[in-house]
C-alpha atoms as a PDB file:
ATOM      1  CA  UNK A   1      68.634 102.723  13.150  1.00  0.00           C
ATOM      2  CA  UNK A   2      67.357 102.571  16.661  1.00  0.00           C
ATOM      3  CA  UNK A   3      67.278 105.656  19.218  1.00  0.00           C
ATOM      4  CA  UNK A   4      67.010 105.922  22.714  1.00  0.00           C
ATOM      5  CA  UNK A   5      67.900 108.740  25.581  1.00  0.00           C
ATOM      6  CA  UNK A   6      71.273 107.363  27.366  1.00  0.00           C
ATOM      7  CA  UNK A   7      72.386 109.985  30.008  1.00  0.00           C
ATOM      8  CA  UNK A   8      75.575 108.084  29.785  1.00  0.00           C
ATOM      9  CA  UNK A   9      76.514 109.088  26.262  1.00  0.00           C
ATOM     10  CA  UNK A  10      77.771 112.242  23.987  1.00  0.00           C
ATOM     11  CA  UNK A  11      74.428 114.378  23.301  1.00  0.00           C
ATOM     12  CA  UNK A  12      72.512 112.248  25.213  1.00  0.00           C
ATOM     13  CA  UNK A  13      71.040 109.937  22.784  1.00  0.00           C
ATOM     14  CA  UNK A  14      72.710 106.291  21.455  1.00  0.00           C
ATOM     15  CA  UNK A  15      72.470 104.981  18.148  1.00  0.00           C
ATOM     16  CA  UNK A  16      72.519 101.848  17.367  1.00  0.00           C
ATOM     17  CA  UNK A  17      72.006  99.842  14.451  1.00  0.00           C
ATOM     18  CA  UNK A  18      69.769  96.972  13.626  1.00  0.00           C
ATOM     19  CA  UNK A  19      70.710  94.256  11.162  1.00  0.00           C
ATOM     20  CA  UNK A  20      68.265  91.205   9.622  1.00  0.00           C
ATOM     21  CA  UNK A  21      70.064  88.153   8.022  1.00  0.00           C
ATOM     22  CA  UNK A  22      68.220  85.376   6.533  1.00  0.00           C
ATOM     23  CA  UNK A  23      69.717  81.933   7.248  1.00  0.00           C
ATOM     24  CA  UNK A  24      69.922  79.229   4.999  1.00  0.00           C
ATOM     25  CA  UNK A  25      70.827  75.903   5.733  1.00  0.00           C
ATOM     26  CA  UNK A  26      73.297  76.238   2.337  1.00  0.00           C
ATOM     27  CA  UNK A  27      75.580  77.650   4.704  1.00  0.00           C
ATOM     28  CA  UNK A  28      75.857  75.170   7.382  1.00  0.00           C
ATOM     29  CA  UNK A  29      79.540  74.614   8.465  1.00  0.00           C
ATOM     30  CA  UNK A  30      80.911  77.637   6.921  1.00  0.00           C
ATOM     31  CA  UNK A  31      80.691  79.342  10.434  1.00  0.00           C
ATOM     32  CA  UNK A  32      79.118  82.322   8.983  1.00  0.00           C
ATOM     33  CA  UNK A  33      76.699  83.057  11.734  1.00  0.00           C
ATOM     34  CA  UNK A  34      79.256  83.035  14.606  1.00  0.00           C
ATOM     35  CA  UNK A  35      78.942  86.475  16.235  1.00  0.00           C
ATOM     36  CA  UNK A  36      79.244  87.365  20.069  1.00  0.00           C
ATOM     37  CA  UNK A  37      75.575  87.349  21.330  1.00  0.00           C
ATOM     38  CA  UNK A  38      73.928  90.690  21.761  1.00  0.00           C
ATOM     39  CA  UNK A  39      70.996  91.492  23.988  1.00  0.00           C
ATOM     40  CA  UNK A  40      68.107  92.498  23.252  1.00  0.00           C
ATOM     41  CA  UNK A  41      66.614  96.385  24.046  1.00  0.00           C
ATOM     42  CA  UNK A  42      62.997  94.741  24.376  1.00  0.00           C
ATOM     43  CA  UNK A  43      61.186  97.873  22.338  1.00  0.00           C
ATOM     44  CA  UNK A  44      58.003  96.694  22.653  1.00  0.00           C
ATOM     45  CA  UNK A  45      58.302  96.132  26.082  1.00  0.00           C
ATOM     46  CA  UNK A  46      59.600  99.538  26.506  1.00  0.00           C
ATOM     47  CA  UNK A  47      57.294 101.379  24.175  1.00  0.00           C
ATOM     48  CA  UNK A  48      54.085  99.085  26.096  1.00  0.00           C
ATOM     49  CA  UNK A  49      55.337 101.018  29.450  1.00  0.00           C
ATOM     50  CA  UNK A  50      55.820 104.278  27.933  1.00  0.00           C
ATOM     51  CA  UNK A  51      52.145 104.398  26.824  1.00  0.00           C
ATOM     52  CA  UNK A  52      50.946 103.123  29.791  1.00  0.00           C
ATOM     53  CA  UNK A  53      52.453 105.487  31.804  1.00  0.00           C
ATOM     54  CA  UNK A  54      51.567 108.415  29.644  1.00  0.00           C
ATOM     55  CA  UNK A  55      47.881 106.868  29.617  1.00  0.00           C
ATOM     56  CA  UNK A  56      47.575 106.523  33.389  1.00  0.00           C
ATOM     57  CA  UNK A  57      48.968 110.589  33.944  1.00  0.00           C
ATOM     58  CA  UNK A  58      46.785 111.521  31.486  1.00  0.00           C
ATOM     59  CA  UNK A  59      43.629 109.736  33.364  1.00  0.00           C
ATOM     60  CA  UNK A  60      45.181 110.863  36.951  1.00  0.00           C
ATOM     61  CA  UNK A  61      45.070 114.520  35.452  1.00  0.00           C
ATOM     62  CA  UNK A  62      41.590 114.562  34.136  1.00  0.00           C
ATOM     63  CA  UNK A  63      40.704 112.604  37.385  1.00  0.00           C
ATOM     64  CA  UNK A  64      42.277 115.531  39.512  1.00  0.00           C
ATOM     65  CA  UNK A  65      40.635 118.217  37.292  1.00  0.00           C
ATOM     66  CA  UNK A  66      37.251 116.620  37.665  1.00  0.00           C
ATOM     67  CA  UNK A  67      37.233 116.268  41.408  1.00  0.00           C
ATOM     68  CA  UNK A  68      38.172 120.493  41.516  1.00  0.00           C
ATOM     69  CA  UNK A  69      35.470 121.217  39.607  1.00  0.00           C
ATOM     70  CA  UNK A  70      32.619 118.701  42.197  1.00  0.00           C
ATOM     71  CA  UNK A  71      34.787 120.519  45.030  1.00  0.00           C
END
């Protein structure tokens, strides 16, 4: 189950579900892997930025704090 804020839905949160298949090629022909394609949410990506950002306030507030203490 993946969560992320959406403004845009009931309570503010979506849910959506992940699912893993393992293909074979025993099932070539059958068309058992035809499925409308789906995009991906890029979580990494998104988690990468989130940490950055939270890094880069965290060293702009300790920056700030420092340079009101020297005055």
């Amino acid at each position: 189950m993946l969560q992320r804020e959406d403004p845009d839905v009931k309570g503010g949160v979506r849910r959506d579900a992940v699912v893993f298949r393992t293909v074979s090629s025993k099932h070539l022909g059958e068309d058992r892997w035809m499925a409308p394609a789906v995009p991906g949410i890029h979580a990494f990506e998104q988690a990468e930025r989130w940490a950055n950002d939270q890094w880069n306030a965290i060293v702009k507030q300790m920056d700030d704090q420092f340079n009101k203490v020297l005055g």
